[in-house]
C-alpha atoms as a PDB file:
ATOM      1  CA  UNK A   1     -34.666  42.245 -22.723  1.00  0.00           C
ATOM      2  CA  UNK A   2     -33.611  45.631 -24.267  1.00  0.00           C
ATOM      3  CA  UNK A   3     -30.798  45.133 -26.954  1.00  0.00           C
ATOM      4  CA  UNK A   4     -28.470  47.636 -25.338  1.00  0.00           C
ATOM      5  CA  UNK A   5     -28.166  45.912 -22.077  1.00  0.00           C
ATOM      6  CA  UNK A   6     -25.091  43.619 -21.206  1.00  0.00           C
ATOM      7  CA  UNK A   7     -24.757  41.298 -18.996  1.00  0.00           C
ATOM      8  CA  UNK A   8     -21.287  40.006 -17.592  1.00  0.00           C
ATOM      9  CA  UNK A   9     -20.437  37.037 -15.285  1.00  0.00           C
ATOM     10  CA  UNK A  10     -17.671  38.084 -13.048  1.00  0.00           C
ATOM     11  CA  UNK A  11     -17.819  35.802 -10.178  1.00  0.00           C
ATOM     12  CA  UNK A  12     -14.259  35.895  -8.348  1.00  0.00           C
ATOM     13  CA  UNK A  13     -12.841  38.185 -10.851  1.00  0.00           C
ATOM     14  CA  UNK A  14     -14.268  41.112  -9.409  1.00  0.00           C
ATOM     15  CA  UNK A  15     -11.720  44.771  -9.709  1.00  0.00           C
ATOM     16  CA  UNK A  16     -11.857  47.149  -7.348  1.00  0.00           C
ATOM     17  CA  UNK A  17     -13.090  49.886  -9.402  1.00  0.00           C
ATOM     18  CA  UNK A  18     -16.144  47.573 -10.328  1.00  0.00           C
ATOM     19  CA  UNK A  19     -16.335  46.580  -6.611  1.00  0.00           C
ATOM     20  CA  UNK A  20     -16.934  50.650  -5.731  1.00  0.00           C
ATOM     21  CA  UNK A  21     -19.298  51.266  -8.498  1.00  0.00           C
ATOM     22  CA  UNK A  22     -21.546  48.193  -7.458  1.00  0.00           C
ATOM     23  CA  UNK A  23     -21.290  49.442  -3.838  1.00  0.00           C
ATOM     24  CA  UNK A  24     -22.128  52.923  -5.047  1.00  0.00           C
ATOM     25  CA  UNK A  25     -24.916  51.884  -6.920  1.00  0.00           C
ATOM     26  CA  UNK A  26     -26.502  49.675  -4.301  1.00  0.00           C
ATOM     27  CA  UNK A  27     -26.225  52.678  -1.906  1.00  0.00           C
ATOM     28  CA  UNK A  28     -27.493  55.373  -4.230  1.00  0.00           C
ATOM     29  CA  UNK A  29     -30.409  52.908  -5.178  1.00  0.00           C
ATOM     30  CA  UNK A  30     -31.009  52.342  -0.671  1.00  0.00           C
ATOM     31  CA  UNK A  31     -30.678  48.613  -2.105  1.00  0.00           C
ATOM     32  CA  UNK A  32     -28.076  48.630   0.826  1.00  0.00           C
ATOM     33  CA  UNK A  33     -28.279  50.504   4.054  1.00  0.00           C
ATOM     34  CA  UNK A  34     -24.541  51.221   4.804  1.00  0.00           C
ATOM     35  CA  UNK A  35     -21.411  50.768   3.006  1.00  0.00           C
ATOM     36  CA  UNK A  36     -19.796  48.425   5.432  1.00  0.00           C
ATOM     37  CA  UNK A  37     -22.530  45.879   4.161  1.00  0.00           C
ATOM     38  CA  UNK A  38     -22.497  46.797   0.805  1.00  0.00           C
ATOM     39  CA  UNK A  39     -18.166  45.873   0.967  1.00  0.00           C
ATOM     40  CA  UNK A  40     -18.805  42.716   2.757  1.00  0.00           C
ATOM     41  CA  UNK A  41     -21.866  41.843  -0.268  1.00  0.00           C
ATOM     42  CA  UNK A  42     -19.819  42.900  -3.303  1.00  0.00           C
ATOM     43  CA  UNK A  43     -17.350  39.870  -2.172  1.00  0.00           C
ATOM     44  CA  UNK A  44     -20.228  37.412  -3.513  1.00  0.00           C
ATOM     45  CA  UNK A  45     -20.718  39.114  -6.811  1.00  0.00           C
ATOM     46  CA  UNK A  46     -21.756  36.970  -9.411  1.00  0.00           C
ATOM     47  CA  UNK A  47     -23.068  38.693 -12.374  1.00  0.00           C
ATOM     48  CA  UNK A  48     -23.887  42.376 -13.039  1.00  0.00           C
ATOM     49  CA  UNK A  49     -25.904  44.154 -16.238  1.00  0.00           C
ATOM     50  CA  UNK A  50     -24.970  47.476 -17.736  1.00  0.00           C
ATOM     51  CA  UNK A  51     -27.381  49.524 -20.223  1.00  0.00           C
ATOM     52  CA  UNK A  52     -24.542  51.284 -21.710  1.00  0.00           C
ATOM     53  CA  UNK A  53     -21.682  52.360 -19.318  1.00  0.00           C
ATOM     54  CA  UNK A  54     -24.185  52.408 -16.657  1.00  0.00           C
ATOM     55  CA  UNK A  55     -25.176  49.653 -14.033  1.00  0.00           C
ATOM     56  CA  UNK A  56     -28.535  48.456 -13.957  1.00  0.00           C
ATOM     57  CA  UNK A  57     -28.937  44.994 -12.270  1.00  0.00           C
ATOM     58  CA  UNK A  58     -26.608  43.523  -9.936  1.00  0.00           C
ATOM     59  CA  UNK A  59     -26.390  39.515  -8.577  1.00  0.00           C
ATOM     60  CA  UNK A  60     -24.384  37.708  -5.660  1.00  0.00           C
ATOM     61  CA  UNK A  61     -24.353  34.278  -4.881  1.00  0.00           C
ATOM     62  CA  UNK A  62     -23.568  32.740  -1.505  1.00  0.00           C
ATOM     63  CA  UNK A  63     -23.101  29.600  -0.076  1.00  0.00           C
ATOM     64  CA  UNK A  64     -26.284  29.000   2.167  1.00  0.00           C
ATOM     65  CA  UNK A  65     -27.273  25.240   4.141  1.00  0.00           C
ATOM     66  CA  UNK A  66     -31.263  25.160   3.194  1.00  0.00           C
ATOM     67  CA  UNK A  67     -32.404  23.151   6.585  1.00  0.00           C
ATOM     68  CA  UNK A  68     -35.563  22.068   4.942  1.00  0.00           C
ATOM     69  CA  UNK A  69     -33.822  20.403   2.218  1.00  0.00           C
ATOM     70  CA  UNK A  70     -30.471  19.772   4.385  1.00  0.00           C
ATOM     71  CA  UNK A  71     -28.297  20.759   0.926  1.00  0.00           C
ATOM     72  CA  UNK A  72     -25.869  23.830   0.189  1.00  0.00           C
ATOM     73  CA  UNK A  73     -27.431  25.996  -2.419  1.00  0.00           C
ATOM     74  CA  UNK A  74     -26.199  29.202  -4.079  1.00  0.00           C
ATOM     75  CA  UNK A  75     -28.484  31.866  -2.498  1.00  0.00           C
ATOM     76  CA  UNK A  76     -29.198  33.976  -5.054  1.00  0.00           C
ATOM     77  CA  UNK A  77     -30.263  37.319  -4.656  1.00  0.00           C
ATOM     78  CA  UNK A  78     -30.605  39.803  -7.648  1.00  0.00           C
ATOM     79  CA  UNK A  79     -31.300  43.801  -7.218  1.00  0.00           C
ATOM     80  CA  UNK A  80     -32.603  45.652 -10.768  1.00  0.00           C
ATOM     81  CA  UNK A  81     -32.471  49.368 -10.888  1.00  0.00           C
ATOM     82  CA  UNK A  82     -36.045  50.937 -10.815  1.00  0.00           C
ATOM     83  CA  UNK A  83     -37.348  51.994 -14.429  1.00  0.00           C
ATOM     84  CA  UNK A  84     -35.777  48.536 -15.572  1.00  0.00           C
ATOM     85  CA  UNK A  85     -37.763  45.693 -13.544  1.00  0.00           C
ATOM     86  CA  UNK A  86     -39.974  43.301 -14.925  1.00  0.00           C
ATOM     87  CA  UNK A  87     -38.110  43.625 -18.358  1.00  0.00           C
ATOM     88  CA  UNK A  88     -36.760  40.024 -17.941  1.00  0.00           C
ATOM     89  CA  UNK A  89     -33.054  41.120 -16.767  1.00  0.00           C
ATOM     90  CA  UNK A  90     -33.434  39.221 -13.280  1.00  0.00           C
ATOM     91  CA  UNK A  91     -33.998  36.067 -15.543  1.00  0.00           C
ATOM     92  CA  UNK A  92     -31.481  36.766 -18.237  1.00  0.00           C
ATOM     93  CA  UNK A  93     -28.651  37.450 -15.410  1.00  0.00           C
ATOM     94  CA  UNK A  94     -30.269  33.721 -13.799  1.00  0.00           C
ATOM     95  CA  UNK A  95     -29.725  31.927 -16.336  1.00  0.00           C
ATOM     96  CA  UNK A  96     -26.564  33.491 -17.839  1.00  0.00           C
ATOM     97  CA  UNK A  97     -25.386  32.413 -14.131  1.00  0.00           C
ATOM     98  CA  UNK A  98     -27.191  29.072 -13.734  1.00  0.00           C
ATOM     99  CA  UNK A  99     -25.346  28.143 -17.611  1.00  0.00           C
ATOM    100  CA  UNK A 100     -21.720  29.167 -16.409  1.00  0.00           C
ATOM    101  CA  UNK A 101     -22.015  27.318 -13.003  1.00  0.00           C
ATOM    102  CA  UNK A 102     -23.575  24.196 -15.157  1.00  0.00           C
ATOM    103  CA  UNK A 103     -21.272  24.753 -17.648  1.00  0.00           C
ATOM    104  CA  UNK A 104     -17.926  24.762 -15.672  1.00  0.00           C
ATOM    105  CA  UNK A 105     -19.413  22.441 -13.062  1.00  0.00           C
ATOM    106  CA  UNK A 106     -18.707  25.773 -10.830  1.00  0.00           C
ATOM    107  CA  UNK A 107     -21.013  23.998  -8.578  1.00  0.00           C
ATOM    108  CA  UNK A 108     -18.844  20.784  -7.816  1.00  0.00           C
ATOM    109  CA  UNK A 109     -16.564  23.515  -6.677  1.00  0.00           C
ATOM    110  CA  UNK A 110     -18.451  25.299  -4.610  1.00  0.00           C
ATOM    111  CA  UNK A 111     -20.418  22.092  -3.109  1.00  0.00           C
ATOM    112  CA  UNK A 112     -23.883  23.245  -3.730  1.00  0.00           C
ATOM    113  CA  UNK A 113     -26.358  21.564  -5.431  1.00  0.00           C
ATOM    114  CA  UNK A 114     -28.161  24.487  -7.095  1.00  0.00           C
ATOM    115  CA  UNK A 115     -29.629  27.876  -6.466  1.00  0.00           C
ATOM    116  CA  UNK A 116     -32.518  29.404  -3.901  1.00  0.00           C
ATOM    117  CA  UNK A 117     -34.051  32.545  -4.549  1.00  0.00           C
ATOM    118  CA  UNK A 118     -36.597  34.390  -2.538  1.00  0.00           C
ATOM    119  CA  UNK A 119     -39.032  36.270  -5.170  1.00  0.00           C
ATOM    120  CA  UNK A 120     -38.940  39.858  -3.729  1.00  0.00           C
ATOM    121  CA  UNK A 121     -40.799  40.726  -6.653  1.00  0.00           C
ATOM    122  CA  UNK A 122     -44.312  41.246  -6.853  1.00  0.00           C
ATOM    123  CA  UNK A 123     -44.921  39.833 -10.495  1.00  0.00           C
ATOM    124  CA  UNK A 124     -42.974  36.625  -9.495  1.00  0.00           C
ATOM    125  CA  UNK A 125     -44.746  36.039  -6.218  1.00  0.00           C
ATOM    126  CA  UNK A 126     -47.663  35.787  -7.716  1.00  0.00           C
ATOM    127  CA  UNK A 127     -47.084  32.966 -10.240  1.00  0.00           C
ATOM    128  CA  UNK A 128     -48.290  29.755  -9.275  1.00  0.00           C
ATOM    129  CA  UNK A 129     -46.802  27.211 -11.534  1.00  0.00           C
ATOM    130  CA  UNK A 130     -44.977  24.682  -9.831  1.00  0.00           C
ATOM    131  CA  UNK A 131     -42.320  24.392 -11.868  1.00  0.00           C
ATOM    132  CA  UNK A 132     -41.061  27.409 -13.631  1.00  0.00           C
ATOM    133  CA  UNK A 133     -38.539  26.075 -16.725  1.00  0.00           C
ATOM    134  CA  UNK A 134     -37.356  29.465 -17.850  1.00  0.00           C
ATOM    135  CA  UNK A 135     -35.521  29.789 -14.586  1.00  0.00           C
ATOM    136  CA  UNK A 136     -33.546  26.299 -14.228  1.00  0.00           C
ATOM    137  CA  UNK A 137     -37.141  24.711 -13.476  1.00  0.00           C
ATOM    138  CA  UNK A 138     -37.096  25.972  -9.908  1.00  0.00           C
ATOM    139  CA  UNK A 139     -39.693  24.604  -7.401  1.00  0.00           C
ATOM    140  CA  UNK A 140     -41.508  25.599  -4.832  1.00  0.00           C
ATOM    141  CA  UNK A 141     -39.630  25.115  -1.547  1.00  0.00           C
ATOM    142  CA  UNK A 142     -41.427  27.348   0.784  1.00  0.00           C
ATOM    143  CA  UNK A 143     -41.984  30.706   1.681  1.00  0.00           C
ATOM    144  CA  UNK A 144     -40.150  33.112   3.984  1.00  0.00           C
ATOM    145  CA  UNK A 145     -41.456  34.837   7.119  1.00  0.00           C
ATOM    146  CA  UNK A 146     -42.500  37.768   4.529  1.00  0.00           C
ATOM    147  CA  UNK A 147     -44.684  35.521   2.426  1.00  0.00           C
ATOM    148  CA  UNK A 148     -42.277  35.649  -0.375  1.00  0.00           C
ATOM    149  CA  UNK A 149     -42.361  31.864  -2.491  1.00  0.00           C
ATOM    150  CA  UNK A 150     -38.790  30.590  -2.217  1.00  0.00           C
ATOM    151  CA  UNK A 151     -37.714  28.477  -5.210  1.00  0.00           C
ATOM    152  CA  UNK A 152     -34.991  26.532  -6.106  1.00  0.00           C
ATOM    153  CA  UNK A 153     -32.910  24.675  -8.889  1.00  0.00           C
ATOM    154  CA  UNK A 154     -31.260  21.805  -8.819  1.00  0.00           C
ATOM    155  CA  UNK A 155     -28.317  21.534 -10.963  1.00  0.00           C
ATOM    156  CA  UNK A 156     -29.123  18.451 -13.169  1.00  0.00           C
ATOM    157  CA  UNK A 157     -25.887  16.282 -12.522  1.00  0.00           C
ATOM    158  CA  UNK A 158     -25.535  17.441  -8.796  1.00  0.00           C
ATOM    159  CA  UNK A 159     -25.572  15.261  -6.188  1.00  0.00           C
ATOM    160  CA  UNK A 160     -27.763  15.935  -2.672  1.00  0.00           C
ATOM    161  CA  UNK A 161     -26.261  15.107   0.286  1.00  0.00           C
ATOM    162  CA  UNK A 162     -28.749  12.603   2.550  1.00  0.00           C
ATOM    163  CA  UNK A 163     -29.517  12.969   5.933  1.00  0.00           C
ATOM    164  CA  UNK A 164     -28.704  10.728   8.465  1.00  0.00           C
ATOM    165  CA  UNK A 165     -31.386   7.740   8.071  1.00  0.00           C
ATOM    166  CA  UNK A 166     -33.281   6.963  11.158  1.00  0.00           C
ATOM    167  CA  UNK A 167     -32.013   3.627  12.358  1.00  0.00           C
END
C-alpha cells in the first residue's frame, strides 16, 4: 500500500461533513446510483482511506442473517476509487476493520459472528485457495447469482448460533 494513504476507522462516529463527502464521492465515482441511497449507505460506514485530503476507498458494514450458515455476519462491502485498485487498500481497510471489531469485541455488540464479503473484484474472484489468511482466513461460502465467490471470517472467540436440531 502507498505510504501516503490513510486509513481511518470511523464506525458510528461518522460527521456530517464526512457523511457528504463519502456520498459525494460514491456518486461522482457512479459507485451509487442516487443520493437517497448513498444517505441511507453512509449510515453503515465503517472505515474510509484518504491519499492526502482526498478519498480513495470507502467501507460499510451491515448486519446481514447468512441463511446458509443461519449466523449474523457483518456484510462487508468495500468501493476503491479507480487508478487505486488492486494496490492492497481493500485488504488493509479489512483488516484494520476485522482488528478493531476483534479488538473491542465490537462484534459481541453487534451479535455477529464475523464478516461476508462478495469479491466484486476480478483479481480476487479468481483465487482459489480455500482459505485466504491475509483477510481474517475467510472461506469459501458460496457464490452469488453473479458468480462472484462469497467468503467469510469468523471472529475467533465468537460464538455461532445453532439451528434448531431435528428431533
Amino acid at each position: 500500500m502507498d505510504e501516503k494513504l490513510s486509513i481511518n476507522f470511523v464506525w458510528q462516529n461518522v460527521s456530517k461533513n464526512l457523511e457528504d463527502e463519502v456520498v459525494d464521492f460514491w456518486l461522482e465515482q457512479g459507485a451509487i446510483k442516487d443520493e437517497e441511497s448513498a444517505r441511507k449507505r453512509a449510515g453503515d460506514l465503517v472505515a474510509i482511506c484518504r491519499s492526502g485530503d482526498h478519498l480513495v476507498g470507502v467501507s460499510t458494514h451491515a448486519k446481514y442473517f447468512y441463511p446458509p450458515l443461519q449466523n449474523h455476519f457483518h456484510l462487508s462491502r468495500t468501493f476503491i476509487k479507480d487508478g487505486h485498485r488492486n494496490q492492497g487498500i481493500m485488504g488493509e481497510i479489512f483488516n484494520l476493520v476485522w482488528k478493531t471489531f476483534e479488538d473491542q469485541k465490537l462484534y459481541e455488540k453487534e451479535e455477529i459472528v464475523g464478516i461476508l464479503s462478495v469479491m466484486e473484484n476480478q483479481y480476487l474472484n479468481k483465487k482459489t485457495k480455500a482459505v485466504w489468511p491475509d483477510l481474517a482466513n475467510a472461506v469459501l461460502a458460496g457464490f452469488d447469482r453473479r458468480g462472484f465467490q462469497i467468503r467469510v471470517g469468523y471472529f475467533p472467540e465468537a460464538n455461532i448460533v445453532l439451528p434448531k436440531q431435528p428431533t
